[in-house]
Protein backbone atom coordinates (compact mmCIF):
# COMPACT_ATOMS: atom_id res chain seq x y z
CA UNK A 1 92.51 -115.15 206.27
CA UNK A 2 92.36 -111.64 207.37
CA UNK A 3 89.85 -110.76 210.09
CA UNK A 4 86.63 -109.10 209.37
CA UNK A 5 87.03 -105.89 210.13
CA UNK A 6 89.99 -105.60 207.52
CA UNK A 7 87.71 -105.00 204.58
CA UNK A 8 84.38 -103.64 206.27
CA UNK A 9 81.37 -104.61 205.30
CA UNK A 10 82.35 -107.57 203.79
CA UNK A 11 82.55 -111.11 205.84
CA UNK A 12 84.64 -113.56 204.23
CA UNK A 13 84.53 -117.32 205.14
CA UNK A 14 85.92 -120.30 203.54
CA UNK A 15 84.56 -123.52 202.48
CA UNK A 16 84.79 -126.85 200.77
CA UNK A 17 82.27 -128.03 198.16
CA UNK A 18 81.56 -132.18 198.33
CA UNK A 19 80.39 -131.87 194.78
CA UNK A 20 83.16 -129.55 192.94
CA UNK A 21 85.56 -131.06 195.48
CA UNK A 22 87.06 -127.74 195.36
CA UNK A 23 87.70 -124.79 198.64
CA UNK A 24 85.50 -122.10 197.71
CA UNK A 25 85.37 -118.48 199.63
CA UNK A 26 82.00 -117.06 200.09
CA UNK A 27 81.69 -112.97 200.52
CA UNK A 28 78.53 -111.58 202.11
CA UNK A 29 77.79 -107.89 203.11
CA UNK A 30 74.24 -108.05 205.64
CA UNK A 31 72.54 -105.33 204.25
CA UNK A 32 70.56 -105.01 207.59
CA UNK A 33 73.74 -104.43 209.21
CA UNK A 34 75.02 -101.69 206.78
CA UNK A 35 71.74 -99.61 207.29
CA UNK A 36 73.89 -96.14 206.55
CA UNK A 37 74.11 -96.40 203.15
CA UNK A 38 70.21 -96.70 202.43
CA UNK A 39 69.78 -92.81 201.80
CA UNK A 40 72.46 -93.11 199.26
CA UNK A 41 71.14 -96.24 197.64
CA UNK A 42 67.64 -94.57 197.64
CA UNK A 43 68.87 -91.36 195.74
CA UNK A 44 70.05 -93.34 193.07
CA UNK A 45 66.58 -95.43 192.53
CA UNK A 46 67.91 -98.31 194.77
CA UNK A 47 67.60 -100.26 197.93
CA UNK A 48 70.15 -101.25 200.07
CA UNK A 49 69.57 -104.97 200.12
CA UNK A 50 71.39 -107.94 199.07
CA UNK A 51 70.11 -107.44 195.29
CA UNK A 52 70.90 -103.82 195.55
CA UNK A 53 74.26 -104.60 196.59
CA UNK A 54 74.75 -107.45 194.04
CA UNK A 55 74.09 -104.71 191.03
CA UNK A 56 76.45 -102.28 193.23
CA UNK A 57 79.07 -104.65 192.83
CA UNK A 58 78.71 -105.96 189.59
CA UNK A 59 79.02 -102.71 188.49
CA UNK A 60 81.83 -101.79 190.78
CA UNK A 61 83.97 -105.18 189.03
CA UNK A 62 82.61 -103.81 185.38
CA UNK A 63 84.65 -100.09 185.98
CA UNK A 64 87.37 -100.93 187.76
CA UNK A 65 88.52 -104.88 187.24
CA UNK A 66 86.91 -105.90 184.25
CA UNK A 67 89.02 -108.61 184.76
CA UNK A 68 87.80 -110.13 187.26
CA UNK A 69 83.95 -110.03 186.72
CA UNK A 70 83.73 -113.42 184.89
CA UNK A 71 84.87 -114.77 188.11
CA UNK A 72 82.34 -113.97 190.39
CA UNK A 73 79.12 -116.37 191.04
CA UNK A 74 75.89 -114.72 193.20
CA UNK A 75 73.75 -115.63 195.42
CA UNK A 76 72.37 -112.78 197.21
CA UNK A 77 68.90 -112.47 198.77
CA UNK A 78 66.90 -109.76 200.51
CA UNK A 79 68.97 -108.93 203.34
CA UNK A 80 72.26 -110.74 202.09
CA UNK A 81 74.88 -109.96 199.36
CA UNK A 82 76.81 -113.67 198.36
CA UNK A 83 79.49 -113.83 196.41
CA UNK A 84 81.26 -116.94 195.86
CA UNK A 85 85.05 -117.06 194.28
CA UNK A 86 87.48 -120.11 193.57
CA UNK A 87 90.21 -117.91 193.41
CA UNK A 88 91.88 -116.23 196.78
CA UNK A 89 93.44 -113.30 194.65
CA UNK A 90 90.33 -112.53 193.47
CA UNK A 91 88.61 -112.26 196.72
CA UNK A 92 91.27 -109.92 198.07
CA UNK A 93 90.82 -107.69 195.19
CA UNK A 94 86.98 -108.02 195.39
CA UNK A 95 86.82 -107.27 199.01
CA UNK A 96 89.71 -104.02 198.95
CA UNK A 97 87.66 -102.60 196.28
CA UNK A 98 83.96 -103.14 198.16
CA UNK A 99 86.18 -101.58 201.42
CA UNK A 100 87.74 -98.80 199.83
CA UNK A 101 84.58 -97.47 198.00
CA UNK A 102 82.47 -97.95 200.84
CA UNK A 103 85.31 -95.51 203.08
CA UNK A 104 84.85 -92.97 200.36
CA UNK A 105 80.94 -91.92 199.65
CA UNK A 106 82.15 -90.18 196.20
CA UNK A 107 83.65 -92.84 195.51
CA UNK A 108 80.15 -95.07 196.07
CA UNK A 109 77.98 -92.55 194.79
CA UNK A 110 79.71 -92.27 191.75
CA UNK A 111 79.65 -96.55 191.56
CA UNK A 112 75.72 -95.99 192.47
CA UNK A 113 75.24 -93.72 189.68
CA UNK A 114 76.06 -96.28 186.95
CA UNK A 115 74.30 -98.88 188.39
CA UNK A 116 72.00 -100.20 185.22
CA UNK A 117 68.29 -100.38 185.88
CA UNK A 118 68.17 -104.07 185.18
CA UNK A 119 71.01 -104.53 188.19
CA UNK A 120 69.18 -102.16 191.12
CA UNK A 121 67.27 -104.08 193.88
């Protein structure tokens, strides 16, 4: 797997679940540890925290891989954004988009800006 800083903010791990008996690869962005983006996500109505980061992303998957949005199962909290995927393409795709917006705060604005009400934190 490719190391962490590869697709900043986003940690990916792999697991194993006993009752799917199937690996699993779990995506999390600590929203405590990505405190510069909280002006941004406040402009737009939001808060940087895991929920806030969960809409971010959703929408992110809706504009630019529908495809892939079906794929992706939350758990985020408060200070956490989860994401857990079955499928390693996926992830990679996931995670290079998260990276690449989060390099580019047009890019992430514009994301932030579509952002539904019923998806902000």
């Amino acid at each position: 797997m490719q190391n962490k800083t590869e697709f900043y903010p986003c940690t990916i791990a792999k697991g194993y679940s006993e009752d799917t008996m199937k690996s699993y690869f779990d995506l999390f962005i600590d929203a405590d540890m990505v405190e510069d983006y909280d002006l941004l996500f406040e402009k737009y109505e939001n808060y940087a925290n895991g929920y806030g980061w969960e809409g971010l992303i959703i929408t992110l998957a809706r504009e630019c891989a529908p495809e892939i949005e079906q794929e992706l199962d939350f758990d985020s909290e408060a200070g956490t954004f989860v994401c857990y995927l079955t499928n390693e393409h996926t992830l990679l795709k996931l995670a290079t988009l998260i990276s690449q917006m989060c390099a580019n705060p047009d890019f992430m604005e514009t994301m932030l800006s579509k952002v539904p009400t019923e998806l902000r934190g």
